[in-house]
Protein backbone atom coordinates (compact mmCIF):
# COMPACT_ATOMS: atom_id res chain seq x y z
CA UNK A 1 -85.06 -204.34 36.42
CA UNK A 2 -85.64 -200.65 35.18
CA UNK A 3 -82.53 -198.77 35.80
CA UNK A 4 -83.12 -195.51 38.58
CA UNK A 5 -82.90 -192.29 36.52
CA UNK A 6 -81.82 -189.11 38.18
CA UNK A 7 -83.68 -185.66 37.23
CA UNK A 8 -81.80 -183.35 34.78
CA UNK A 9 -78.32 -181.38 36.05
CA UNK A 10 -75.23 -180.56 34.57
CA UNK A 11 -72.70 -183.51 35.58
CA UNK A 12 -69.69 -180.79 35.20
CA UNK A 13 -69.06 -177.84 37.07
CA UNK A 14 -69.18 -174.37 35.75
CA UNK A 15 -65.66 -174.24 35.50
CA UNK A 16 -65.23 -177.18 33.06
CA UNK A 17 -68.35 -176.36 31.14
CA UNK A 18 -66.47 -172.97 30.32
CA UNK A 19 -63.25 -174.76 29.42
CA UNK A 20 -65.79 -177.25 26.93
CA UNK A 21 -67.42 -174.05 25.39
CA UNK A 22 -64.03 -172.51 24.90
CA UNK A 23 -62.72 -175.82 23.35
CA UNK A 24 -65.51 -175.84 21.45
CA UNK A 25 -65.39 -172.14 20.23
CA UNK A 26 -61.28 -172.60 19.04
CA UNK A 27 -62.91 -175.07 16.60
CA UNK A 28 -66.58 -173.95 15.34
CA UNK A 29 -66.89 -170.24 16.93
CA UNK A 30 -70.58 -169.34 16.88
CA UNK A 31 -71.84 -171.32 13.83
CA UNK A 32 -74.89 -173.47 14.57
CA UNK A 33 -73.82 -176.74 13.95
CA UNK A 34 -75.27 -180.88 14.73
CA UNK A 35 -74.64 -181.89 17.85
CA UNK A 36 -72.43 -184.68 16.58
CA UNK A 37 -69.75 -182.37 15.14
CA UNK A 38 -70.10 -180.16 18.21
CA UNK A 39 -69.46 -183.19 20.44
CA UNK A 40 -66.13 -183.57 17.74
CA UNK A 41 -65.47 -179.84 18.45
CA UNK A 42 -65.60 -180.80 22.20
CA UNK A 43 -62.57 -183.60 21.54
CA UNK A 44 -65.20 -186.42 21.39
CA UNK A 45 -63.55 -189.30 18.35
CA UNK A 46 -65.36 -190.85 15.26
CA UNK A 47 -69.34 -189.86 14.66
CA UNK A 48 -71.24 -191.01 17.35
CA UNK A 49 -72.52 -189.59 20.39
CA UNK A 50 -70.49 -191.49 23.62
CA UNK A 51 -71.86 -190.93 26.93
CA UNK A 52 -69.06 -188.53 28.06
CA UNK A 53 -69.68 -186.05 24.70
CA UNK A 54 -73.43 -186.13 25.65
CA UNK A 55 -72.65 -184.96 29.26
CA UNK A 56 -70.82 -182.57 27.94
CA UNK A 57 -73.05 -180.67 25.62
CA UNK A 58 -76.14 -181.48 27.79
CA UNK A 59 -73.84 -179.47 30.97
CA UNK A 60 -73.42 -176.73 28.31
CA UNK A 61 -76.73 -176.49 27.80
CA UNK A 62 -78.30 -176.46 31.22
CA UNK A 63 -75.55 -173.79 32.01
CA UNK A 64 -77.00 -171.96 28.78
CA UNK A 65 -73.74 -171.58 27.23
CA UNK A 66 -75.30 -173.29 24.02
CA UNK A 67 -78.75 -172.96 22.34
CA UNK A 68 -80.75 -174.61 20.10
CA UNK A 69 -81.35 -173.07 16.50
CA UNK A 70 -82.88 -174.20 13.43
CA UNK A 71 -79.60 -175.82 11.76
CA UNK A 72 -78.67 -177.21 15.28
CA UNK A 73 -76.26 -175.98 18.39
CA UNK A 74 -74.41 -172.72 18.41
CA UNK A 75 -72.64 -171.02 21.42
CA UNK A 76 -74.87 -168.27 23.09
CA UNK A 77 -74.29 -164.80 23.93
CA UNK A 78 -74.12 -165.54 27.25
CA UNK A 79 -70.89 -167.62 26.62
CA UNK A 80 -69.59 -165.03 25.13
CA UNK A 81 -67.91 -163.08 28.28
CA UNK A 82 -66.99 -166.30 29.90
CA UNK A 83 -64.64 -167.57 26.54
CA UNK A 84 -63.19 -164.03 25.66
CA UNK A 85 -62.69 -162.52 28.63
CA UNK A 86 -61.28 -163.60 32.32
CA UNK A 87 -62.26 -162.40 35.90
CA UNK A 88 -62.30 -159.83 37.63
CA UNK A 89 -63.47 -158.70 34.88
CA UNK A 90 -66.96 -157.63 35.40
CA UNK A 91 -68.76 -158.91 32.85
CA UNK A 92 -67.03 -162.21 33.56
CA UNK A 93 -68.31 -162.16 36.97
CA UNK A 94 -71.97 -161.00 35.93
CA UNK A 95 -72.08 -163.87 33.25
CA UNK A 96 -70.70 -166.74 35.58
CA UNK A 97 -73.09 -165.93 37.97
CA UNK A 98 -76.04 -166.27 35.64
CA UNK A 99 -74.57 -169.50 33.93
CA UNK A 100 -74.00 -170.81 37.94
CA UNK A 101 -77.84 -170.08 38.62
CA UNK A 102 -79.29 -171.57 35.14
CA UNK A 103 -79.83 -174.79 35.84
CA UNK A 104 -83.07 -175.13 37.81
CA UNK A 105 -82.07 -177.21 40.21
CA UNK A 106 -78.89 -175.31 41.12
CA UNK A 107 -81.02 -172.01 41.30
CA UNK A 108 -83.26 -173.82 44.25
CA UNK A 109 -80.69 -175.33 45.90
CA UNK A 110 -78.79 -171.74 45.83
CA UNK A 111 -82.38 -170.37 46.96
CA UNK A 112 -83.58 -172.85 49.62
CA UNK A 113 -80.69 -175.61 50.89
CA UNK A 114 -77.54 -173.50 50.72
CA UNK A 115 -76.46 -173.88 54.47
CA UNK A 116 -77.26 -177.33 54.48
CA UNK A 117 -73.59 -179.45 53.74
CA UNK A 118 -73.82 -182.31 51.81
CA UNK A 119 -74.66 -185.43 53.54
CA UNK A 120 -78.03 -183.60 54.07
CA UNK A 121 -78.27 -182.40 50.42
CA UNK A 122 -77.28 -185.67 49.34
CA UNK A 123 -80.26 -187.21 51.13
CA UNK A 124 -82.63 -184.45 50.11
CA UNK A 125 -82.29 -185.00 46.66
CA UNK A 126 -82.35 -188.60 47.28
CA UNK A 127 -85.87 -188.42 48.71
CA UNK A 128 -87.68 -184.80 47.31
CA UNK A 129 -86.58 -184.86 43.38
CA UNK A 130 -86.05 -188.81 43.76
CA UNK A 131 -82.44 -188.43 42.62
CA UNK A 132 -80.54 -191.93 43.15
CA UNK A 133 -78.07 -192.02 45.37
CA UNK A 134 -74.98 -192.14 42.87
CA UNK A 135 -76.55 -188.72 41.12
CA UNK A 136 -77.38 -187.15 44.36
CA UNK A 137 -73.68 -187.13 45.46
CA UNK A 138 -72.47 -186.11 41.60
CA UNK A 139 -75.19 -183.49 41.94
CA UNK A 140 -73.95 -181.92 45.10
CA UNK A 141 -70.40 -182.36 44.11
CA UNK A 142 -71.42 -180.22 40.80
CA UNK A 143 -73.56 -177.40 42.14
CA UNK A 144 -71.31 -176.77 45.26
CA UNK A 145 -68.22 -176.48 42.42
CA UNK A 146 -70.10 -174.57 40.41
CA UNK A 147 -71.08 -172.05 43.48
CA UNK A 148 -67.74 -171.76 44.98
CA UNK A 149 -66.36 -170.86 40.84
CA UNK A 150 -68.77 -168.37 40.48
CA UNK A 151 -67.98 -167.10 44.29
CA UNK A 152 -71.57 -167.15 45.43
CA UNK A 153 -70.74 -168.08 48.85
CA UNK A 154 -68.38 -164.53 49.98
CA UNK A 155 -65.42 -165.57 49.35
CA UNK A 156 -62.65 -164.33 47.03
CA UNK A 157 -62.71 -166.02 43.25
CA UNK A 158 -59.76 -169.28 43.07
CA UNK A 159 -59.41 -171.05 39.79
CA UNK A 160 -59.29 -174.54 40.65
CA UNK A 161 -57.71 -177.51 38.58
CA UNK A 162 -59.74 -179.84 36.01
CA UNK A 163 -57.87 -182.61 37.82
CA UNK A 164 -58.15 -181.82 41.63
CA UNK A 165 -61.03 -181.45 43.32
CA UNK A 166 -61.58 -178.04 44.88
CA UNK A 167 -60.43 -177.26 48.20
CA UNK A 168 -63.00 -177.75 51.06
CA UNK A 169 -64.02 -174.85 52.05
CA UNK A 170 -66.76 -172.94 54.77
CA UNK A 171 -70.15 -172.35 52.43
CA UNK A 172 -71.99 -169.32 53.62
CA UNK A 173 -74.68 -167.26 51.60
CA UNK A 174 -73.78 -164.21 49.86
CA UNK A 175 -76.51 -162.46 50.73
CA UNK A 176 -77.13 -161.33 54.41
CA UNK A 177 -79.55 -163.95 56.53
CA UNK A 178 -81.36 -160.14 57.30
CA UNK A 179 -82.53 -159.63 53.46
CA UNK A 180 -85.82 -159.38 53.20
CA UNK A 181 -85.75 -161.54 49.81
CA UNK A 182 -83.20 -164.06 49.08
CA UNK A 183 -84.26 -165.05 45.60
CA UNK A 184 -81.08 -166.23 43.44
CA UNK A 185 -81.28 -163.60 40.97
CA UNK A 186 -81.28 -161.11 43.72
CA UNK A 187 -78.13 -162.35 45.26
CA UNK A 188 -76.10 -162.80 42.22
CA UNK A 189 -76.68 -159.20 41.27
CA UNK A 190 -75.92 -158.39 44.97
CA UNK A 191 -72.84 -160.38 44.43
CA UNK A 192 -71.55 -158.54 41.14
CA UNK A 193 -72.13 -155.35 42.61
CA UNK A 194 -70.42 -156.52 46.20
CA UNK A 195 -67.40 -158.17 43.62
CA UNK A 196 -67.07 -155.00 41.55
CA UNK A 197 -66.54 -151.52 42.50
CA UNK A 198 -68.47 -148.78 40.48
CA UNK A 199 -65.91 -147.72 37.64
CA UNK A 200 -68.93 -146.07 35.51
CA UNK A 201 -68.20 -144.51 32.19
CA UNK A 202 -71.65 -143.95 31.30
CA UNK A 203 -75.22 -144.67 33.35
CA UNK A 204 -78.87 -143.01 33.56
CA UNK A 205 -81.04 -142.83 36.52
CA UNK A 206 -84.32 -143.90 36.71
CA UNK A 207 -86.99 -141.94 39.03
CA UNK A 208 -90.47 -142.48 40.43
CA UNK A 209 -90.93 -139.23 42.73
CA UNK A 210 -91.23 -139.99 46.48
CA UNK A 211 -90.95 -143.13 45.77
CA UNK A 212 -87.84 -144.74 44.32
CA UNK A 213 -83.86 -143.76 42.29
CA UNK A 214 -82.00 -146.69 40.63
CA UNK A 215 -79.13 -145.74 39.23
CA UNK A 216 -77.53 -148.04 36.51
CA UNK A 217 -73.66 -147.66 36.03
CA UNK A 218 -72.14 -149.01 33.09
CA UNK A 219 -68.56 -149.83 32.93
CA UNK A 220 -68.11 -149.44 29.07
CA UNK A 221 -69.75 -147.93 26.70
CA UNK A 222 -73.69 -149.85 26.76
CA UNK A 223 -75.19 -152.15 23.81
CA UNK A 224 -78.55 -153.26 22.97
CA UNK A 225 -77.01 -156.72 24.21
CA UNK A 226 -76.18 -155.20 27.77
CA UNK A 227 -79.50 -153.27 27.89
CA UNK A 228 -81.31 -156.56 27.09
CA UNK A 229 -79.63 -158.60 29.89
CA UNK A 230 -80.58 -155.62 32.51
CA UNK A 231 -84.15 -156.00 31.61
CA UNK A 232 -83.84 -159.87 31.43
CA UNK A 233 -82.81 -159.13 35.27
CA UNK A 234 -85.06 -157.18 36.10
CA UNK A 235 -87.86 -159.23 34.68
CA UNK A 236 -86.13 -162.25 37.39
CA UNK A 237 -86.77 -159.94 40.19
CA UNK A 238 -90.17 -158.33 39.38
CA UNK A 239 -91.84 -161.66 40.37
CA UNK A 240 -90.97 -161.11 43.42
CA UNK A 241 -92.63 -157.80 44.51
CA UNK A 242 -96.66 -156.82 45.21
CA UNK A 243 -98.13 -155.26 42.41
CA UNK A 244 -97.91 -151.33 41.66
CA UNK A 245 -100.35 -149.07 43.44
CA UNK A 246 -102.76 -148.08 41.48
CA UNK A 247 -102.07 -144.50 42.33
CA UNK A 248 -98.28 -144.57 42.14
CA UNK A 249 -96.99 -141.57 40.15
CA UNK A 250 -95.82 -143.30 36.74
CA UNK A 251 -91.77 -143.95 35.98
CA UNK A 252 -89.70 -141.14 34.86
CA UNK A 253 -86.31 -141.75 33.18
CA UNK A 254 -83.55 -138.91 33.41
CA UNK A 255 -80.68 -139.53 31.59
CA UNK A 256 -77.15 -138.93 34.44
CA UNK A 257 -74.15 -137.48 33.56
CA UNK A 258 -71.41 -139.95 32.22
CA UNK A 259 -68.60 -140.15 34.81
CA UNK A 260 -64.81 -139.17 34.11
């Protein structure tokens, strides 16, 4: 008898996938190596691949906290934040929140099921992505860990233990039932900027006359690395929206004042 398969998801919550990466960083920091020796970095014994080392990289992966290059596995830049720095620390925040919404199936669920509490979930994955029932309840138990670490559900951010199970605790979205778009990407930035005050030291202000102002505030000085993860964010978000008019005046960009 064929054994039931389960569609891909990370089997560990955010929170333990960050404590893997930052396991695995204390040993190989950000050279690309096999996945064998990364699954030794990651406490796994001898040479092969066990089923628990495999869960473990393939969580690290779907959270996008490693990536494939051409000599093997390295730890991404997105990691980065999450194994150097701690929250409330903005960036923390910003990068837990993306890792929380990587996985496909945890950036749907987010999206689409988020009020519904588990026994439904359970049986939604059960019978839509033909999960079976042992990795529709390790499913739920994951994503709903992995939402309440990355605090995309209003309240405060709680470190939990590796060895108790989080405390129950009342799911709501982050984002308003009124918003006109509820896409994930939308409310995870709505949740970094809800979770972090404006402390800019530098920013610029982009203008389309009688149309539009964004203002972007950065907290430190900007990279090319934090420039490319704004427009990797706004390229989430621009799916969402009607074409431009073809009349509409073309985009400006003013450069603001840095703030004291």
């Amino acid at each position: 008898m064929e054994r039931e398969r389960s569609p891909n998801y990370p089997a560990y919550g955010l929170e333990s996938a960050i404590k893997f990466v930052r396991r695995a960083y204390s040993r190989v920091k950000r050279v690309a190596v096999p996945m064998e020796h990364l699954a030794v970095a990651l406490g796994s014994e001898g040479k092969a691949l066990s089923g628990p080392s495999r869960s473990k990289i393939a969580a690290l992966r779907s959270f996008g906290l490693v990536e494939k290059s051409k000599d093997g596995l390295r730890i991404s830049d997105l990691a980065m934040p999450l194994i150097l720095k701690e929250p409330p620390d903005p960036e923390f925040v910003s990068s837990a929140i993306e890792a929380a919404l990587s996985p496909s199936l945890f950036a749907d669920l987010y999206a689409h099921r988020f009020e519904m509490d588990d026994k439904d979930l359970t049986y939604y994955l059960i019978t839509g992505p033909k999960f079976s029932p042992d990795g529709a309840r390790k499913a739920v138990k994951s994503f709903r860990e992995t939402m309440t670490f990355a605090n995309l559900h209003g309240q405060g951010y709680t470190p939990g233990s590796a060895q108790e199970p989080p405390e129950e605790r009342p799911l709501t979205p982050i984002v308003a039932a009124s918003s006109a778009r509820q896409t994930p990407q939308m409310a995870a930035m709505r949740a970094a900027f809800e979770a972090n005050p404006s402390v800019a030291t530098d920013g610029f202000v982009i203008q389309a006359p009688g149309r539009y102002t964004v203002r972007i505030d950065f907290a430190q000085e900007p990279t090319k690395q934090s420039i490319d993860r704004i427009i990797t964010q706004l390229q989430f978000l621009r799916d969402d929206y009607p074409d431009a008019l073809a009349s509409a005046p073309p985009v400006q960009v003013q450069e603001a004042e840095s703030e004291e």
